[in-house]
C-alpha atoms as a PDB file:
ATOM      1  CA  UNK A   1      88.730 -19.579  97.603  1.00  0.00           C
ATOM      2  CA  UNK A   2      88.590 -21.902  94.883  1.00  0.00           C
ATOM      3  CA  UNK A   3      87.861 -21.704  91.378  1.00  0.00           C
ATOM      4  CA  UNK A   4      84.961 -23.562  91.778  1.00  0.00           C
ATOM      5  CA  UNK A   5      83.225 -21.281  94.594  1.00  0.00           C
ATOM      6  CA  UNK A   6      84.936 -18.190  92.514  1.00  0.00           C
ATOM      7  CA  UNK A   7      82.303 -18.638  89.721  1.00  0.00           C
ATOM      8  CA  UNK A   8      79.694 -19.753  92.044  1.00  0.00           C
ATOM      9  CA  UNK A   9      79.873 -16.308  93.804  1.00  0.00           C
ATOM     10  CA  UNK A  10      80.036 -14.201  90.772  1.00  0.00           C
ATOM     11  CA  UNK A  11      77.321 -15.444  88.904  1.00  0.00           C
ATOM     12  CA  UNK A  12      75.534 -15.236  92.243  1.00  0.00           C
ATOM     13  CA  UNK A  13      76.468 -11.932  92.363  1.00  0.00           C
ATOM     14  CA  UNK A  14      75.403 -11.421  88.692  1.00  0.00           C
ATOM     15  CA  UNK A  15      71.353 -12.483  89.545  1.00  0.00           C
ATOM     16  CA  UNK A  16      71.458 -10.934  92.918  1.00  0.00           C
ATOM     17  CA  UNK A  17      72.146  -7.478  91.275  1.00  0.00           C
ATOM     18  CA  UNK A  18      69.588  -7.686  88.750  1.00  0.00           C
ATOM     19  CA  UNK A  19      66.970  -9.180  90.190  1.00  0.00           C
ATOM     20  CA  UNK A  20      67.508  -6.367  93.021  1.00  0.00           C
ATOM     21  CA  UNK A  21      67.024  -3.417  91.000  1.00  0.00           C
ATOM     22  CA  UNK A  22      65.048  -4.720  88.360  1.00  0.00           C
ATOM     23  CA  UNK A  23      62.809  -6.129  91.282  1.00  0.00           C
ATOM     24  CA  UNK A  24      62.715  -2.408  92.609  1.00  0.00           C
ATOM     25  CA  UNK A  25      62.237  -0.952  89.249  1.00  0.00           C
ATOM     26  CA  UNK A  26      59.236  -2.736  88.813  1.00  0.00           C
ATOM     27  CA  UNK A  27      57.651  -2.001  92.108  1.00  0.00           C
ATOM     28  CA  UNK A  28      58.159   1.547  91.042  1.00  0.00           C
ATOM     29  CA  UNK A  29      56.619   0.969  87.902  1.00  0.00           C
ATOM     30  CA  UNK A  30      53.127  -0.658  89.592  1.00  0.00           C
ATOM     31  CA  UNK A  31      52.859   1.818  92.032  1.00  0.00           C
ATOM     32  CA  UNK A  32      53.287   4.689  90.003  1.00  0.00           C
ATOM     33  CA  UNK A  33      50.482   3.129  87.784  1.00  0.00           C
ATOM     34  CA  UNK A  34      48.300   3.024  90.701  1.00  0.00           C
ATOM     35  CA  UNK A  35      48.108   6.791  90.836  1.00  0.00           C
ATOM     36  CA  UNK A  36      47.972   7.348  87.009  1.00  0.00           C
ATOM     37  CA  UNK A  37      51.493   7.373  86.072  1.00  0.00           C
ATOM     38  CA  UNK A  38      53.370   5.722  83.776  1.00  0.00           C
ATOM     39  CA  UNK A  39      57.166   5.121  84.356  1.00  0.00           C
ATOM     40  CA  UNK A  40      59.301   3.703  81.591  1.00  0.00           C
ATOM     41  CA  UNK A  41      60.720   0.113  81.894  1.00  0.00           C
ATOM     42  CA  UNK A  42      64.444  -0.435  83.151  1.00  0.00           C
ATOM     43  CA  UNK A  43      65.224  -3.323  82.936  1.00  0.00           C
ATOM     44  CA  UNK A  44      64.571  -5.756  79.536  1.00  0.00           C
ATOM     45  CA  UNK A  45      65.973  -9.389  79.780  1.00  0.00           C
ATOM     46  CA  UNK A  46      69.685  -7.924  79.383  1.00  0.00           C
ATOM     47  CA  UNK A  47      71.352 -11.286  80.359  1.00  0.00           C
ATOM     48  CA  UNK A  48      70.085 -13.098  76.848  1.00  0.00           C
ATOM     49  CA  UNK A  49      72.501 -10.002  75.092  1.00  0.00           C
ATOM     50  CA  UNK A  50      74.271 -11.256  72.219  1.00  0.00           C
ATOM     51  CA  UNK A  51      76.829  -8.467  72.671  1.00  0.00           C
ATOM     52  CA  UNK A  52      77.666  -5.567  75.447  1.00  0.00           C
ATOM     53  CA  UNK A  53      76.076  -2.912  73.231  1.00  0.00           C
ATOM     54  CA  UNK A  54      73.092  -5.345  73.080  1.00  0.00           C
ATOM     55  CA  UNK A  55      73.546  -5.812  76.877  1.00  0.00           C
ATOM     56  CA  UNK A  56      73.251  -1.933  77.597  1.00  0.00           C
ATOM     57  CA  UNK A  57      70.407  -1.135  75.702  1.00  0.00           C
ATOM     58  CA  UNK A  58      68.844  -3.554  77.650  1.00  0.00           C
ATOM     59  CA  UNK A  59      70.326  -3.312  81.142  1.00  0.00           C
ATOM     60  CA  UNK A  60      69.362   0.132  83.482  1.00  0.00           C
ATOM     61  CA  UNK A  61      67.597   1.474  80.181  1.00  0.00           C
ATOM     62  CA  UNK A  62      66.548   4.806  81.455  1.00  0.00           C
ATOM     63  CA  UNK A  63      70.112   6.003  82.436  1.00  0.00           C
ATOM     64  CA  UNK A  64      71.408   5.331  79.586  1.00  0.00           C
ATOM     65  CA  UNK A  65      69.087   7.226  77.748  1.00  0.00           C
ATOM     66  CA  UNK A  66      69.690   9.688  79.880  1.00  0.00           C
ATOM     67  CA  UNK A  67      73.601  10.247  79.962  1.00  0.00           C
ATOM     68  CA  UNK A  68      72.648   9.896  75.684  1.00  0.00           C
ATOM     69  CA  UNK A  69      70.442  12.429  76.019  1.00  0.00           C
ATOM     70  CA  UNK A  70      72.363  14.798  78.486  1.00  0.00           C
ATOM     71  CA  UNK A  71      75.812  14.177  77.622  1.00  0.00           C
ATOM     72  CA  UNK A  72      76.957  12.399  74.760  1.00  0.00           C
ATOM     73  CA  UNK A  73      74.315  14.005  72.267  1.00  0.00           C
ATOM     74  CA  UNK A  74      75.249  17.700  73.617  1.00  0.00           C
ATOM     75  CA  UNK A  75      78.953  16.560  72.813  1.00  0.00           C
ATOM     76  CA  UNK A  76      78.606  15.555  69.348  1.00  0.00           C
ATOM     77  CA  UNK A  77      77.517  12.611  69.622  1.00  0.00           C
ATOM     78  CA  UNK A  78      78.840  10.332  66.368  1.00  0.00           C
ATOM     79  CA  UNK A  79      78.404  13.494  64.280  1.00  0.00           C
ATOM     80  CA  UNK A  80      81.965  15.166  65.023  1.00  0.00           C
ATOM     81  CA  UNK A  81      84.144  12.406  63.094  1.00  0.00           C
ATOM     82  CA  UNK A  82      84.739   9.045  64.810  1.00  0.00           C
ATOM     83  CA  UNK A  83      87.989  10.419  66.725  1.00  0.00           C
ATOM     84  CA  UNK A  84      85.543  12.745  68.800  1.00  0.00           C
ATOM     85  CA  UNK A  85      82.905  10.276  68.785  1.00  0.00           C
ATOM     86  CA  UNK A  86      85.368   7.662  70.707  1.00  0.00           C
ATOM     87  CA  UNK A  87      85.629  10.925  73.653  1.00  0.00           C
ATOM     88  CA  UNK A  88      82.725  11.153  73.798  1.00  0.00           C
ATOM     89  CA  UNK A  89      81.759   7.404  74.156  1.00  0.00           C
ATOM     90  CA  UNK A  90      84.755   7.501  77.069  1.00  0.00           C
ATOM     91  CA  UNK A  91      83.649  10.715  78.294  1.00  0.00           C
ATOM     92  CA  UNK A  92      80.518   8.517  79.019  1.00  0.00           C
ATOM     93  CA  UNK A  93      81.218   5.902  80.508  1.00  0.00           C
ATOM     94  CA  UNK A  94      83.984   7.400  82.871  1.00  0.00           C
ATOM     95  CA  UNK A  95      81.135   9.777  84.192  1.00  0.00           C
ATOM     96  CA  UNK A  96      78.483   6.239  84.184  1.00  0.00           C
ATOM     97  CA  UNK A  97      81.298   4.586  86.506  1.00  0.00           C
ATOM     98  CA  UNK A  98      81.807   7.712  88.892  1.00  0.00           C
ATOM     99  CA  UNK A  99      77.853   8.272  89.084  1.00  0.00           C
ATOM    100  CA  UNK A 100      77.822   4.778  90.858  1.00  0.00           C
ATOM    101  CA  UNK A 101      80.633   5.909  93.463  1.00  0.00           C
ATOM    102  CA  UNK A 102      83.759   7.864  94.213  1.00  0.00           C
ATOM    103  CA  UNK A 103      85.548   4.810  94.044  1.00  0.00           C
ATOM    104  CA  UNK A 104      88.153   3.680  91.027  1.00  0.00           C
ATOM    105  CA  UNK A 105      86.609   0.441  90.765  1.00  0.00           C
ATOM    106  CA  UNK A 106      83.471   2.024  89.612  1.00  0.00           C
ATOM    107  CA  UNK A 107      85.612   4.089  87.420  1.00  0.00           C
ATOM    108  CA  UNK A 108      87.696   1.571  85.659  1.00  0.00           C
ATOM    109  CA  UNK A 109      83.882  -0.730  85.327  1.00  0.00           C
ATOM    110  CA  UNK A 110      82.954   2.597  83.725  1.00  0.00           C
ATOM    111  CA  UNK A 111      86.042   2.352  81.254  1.00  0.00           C
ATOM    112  CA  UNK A 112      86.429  -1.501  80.768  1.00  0.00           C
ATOM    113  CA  UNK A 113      82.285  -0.684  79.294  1.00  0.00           C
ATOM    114  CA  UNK A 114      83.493   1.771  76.995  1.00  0.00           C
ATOM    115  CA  UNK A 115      86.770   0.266  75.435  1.00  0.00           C
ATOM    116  CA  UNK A 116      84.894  -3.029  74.938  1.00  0.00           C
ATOM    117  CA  UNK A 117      81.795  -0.743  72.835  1.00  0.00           C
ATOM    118  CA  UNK A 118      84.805   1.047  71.124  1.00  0.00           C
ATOM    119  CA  UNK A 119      85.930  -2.198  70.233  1.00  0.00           C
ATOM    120  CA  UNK A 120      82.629  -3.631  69.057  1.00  0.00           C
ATOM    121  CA  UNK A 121      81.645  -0.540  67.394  1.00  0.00           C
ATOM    122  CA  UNK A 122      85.106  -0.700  65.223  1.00  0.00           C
ATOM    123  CA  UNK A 123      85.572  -4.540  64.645  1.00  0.00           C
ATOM    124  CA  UNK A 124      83.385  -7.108  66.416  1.00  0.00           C
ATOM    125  CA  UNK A 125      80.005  -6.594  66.150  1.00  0.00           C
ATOM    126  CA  UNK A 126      80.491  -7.429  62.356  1.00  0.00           C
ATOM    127  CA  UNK A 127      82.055 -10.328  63.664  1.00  0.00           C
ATOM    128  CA  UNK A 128      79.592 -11.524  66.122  1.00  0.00           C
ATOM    129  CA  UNK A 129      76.993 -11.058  63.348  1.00  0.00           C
ATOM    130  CA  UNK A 130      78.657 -13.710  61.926  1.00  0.00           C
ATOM    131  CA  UNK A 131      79.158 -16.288  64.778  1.00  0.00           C
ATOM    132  CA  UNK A 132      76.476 -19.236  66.210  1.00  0.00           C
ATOM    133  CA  UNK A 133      74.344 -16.875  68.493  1.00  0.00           C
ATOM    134  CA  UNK A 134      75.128 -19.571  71.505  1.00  0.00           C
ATOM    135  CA  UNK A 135      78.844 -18.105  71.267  1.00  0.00           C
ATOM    136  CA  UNK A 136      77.992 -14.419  71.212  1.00  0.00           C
ATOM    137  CA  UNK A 137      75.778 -14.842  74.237  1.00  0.00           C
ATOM    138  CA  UNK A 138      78.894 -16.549  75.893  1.00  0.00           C
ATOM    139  CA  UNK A 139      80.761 -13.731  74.605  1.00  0.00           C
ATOM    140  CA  UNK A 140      78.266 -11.529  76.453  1.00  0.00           C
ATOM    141  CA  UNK A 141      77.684 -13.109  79.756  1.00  0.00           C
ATOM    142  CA  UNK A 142      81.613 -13.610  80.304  1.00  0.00           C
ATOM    143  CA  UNK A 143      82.100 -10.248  79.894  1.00  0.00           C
ATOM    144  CA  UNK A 144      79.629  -9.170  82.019  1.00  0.00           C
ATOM    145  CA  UNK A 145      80.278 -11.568  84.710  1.00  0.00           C
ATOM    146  CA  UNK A 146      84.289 -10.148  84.426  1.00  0.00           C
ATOM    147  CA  UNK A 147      83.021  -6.317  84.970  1.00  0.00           C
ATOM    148  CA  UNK A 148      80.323  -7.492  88.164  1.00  0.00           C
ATOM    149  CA  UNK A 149      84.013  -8.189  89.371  1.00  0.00           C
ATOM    150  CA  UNK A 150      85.272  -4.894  89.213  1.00  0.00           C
ATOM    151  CA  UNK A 151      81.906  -4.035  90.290  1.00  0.00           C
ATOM    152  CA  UNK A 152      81.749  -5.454  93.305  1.00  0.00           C
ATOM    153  CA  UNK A 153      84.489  -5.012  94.959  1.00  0.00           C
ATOM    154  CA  UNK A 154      86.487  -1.575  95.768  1.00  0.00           C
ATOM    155  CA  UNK A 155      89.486  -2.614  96.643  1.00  0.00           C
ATOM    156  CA  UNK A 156      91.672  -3.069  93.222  1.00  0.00           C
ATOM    157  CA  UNK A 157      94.154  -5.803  94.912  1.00  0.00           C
ATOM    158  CA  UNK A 158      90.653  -7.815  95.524  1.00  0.00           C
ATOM    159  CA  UNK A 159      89.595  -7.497  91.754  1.00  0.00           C
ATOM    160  CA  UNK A 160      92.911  -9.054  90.533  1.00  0.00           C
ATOM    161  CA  UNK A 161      93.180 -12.016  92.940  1.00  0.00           C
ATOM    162  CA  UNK A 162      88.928 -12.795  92.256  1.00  0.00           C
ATOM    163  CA  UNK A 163      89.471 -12.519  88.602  1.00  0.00           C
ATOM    164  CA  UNK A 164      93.229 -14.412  88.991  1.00  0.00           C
ATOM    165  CA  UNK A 165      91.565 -17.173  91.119  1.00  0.00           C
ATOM    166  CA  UNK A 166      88.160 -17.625  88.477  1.00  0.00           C
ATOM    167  CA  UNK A 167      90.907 -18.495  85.639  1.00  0.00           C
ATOM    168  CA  UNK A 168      93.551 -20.423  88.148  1.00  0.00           C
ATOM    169  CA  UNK A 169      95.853 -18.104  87.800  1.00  0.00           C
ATOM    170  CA  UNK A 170      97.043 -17.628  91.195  1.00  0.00           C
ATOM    171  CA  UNK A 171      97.519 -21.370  92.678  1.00  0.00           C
ATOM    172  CA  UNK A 172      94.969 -21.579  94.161  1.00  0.00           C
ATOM    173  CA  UNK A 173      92.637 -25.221  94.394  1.00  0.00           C
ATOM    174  CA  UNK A 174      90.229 -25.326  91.223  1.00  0.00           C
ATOM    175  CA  UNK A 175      87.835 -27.110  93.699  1.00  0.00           C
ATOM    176  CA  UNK A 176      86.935 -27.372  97.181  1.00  0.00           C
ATOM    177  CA  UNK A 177      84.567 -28.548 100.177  1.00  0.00           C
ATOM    178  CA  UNK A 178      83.530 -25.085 100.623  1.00  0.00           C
ATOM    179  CA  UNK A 179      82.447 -24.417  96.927  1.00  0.00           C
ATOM    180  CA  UNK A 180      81.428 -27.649  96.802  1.00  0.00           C
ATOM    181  CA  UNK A 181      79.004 -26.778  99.763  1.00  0.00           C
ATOM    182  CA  UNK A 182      77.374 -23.645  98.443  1.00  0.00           C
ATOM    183  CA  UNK A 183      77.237 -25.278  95.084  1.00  0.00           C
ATOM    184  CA  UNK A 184      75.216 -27.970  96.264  1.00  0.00           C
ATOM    185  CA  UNK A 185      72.804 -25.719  98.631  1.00  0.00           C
ATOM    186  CA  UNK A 186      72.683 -23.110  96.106  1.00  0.00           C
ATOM    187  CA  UNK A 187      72.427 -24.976  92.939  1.00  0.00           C
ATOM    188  CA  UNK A 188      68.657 -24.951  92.708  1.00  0.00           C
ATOM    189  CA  UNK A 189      67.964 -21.159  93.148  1.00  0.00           C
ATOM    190  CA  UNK A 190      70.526 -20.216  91.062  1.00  0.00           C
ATOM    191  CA  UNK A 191      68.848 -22.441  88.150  1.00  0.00           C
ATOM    192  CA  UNK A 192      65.848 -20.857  88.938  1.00  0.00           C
ATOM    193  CA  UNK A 193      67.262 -17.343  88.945  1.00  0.00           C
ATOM    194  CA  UNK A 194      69.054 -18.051  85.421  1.00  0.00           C
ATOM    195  CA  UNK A 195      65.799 -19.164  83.977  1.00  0.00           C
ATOM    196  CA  UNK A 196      63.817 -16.269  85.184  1.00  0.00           C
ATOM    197  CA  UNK A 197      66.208 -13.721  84.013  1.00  0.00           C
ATOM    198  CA  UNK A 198      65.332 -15.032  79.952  1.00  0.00           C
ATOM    199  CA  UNK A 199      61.641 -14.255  78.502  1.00  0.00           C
ATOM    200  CA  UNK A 200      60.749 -18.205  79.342  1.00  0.00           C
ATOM    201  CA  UNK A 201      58.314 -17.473  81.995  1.00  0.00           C
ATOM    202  CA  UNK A 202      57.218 -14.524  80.924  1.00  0.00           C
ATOM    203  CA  UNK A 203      56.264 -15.781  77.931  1.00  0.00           C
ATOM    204  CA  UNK A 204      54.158 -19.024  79.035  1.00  0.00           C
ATOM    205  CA  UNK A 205      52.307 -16.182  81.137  1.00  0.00           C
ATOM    206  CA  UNK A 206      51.543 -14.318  78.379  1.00  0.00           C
ATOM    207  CA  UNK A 207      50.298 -17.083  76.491  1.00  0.00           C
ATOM    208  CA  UNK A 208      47.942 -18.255  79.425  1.00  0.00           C
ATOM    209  CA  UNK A 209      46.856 -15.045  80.086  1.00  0.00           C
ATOM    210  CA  UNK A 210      46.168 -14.606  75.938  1.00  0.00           C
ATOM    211  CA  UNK A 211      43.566 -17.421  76.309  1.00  0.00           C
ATOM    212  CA  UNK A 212      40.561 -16.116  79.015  1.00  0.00           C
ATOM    213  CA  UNK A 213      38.813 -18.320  80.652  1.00  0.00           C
ATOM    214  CA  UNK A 214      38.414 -18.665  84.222  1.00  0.00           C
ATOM    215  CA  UNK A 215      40.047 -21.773  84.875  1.00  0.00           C
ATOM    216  CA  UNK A 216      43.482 -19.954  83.574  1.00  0.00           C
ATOM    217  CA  UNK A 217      42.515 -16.459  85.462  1.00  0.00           C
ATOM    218  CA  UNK A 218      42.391 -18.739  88.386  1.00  0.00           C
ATOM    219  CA  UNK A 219      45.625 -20.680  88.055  1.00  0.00           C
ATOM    220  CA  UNK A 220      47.408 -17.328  87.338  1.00  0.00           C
ATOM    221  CA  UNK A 221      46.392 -15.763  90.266  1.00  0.00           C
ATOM    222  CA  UNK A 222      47.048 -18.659  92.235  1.00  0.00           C
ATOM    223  CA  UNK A 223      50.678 -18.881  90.910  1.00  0.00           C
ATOM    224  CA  UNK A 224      50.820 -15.024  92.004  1.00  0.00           C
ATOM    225  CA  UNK A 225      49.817 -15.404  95.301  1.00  0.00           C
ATOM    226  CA  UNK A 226      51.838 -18.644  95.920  1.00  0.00           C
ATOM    227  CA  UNK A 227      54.898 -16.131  94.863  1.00  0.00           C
ATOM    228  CA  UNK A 228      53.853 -13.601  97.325  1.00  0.00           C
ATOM    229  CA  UNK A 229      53.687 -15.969  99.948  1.00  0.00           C
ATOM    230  CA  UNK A 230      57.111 -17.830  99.545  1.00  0.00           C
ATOM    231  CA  UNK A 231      58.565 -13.898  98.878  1.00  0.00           C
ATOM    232  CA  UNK A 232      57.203 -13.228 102.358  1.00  0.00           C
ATOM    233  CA  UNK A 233      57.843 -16.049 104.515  1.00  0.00           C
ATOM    234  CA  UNK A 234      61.374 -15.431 102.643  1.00  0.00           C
ATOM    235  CA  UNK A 235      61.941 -11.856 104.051  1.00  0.00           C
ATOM    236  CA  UNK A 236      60.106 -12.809 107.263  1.00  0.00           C
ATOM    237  CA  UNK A 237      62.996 -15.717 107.887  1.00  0.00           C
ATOM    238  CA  UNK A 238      65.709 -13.858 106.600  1.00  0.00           C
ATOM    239  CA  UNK A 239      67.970 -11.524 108.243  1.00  0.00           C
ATOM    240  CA  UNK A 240      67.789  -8.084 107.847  1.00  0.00           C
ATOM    241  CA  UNK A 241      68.872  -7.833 103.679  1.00  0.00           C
ATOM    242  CA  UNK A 242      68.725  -3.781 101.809  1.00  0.00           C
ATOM    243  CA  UNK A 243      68.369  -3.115  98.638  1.00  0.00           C
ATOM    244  CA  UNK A 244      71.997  -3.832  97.157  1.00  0.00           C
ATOM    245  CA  UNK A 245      71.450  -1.093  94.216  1.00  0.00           C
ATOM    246  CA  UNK A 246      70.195   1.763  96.298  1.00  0.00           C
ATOM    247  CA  UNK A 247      73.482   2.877  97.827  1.00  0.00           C
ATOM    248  CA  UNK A 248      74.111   4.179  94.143  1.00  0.00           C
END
């Protein structure tokens, strides 16, 4: 592996994930709202975070609301002194990374979360305030692409020679034919997938759909079913490809 195709296949990796279980989180959402029930959102842009507290209030929304509301408020919370209130905030996140699996990779994603919101919470959020937002969402994304790492892979000896090889750190080639290839092939979707994880699209739809009149009713629907189409000849082509998210 190269550097190169290192990066290729974690940011990859990084829009597969979300697009999974937000995708499935929002099924959930229609459907339940076809039998007269509202469920509340999960997801909420999280890749435009300027920070990783910013990123988890945005990311998987409703469990961390609930491990707030279940575990960290019934511990103290931030009302026991800030000594107790950095326990807790561990206690947390080791139990977020061991809901995911019995596995210490999940475990030490769990931790590398909390130090880096212990560290934020003491020191750099005041200093992110104070940086060109195009650097804290670097900040934010790099981060996050480092713990999708940890993430994905349960073997530990795997997570230091991925994250070795993304910086060069190991010898190995910082380009080759094989990241070349699935950089070329891939290129496309991934720009695709990057701009429809940000508020872009969503937006413009808004907007159309803000101004009635049947010529824009018509064109929206149209771009829906033209998505529905391409999302089925998709699956139809494809090999047989699960949910990644739901063996957590």
């Amino acid at each position: 592996m190269s550097m190169l195709l290192s990066w290729v296949g974690i940011i990859a990796f990084a829009l597969q994930i979300y697009f999974d279980f937000s995708g499935y989180s929002d099924m959930a959402i229609g459907l339940a709202n076809i039998f007269g029930m509202d469920f509340d959102e999960n997801f909420n842009y999280p890749y435009i975070s300027k920070s990783i507290t910013e990123f988890w209030r945005r990311w998987h929304m409703t469990l961390g609301s609930w491990f707030r509301d279940y575990i960290y408020i019934p511990l103290g919370g931030n009302r026991k002194g800030f000594p107790k209130q950095i326990r807790n905030i561990l206690i947390v996140w080791f139990l977020t990374g061991a809901w995911h699996g019995a596995s210490w990779n999940f475990i030490l994603w769990g931790l590398f979360f909390g130090i880096i919101l212990i560290i934020e919470k003491l020191v750099l959020l005041k200093v992110l305030e104070k940086l060109p937002k195009i650097l804290d969402h670097i900040y934010a994304v790099f981060l996050v692409l480092v713990s999708w790492v940890i993430f994905a892979f349960e073997d530990l000896s795997k997570v230091k020679d991925y994250i070795l090889t993304m910086f060069h750190l190991n010898g190995t080639s910082l380009v080759n034919s094989e990241g070349l290839y699935y950089l070329k092939n891939y290129f496309i979707i991934i720009v695709i997938g990057i701009i429809l994880s940000t508020p872009i699209i969503s937006k413009l739809f808004k907007k159309l759909e803000s101004k009635q009149t049947n010529l824009r009713s018509i064109l929206i629907t149209g771009i829906y079913i033209g998505i529905l189409v391409l999302s089925t000849a998709s699956l139809v082509s494809d090999s047989y490809n699960p949910f990644l998210y739901f063996r957590f």
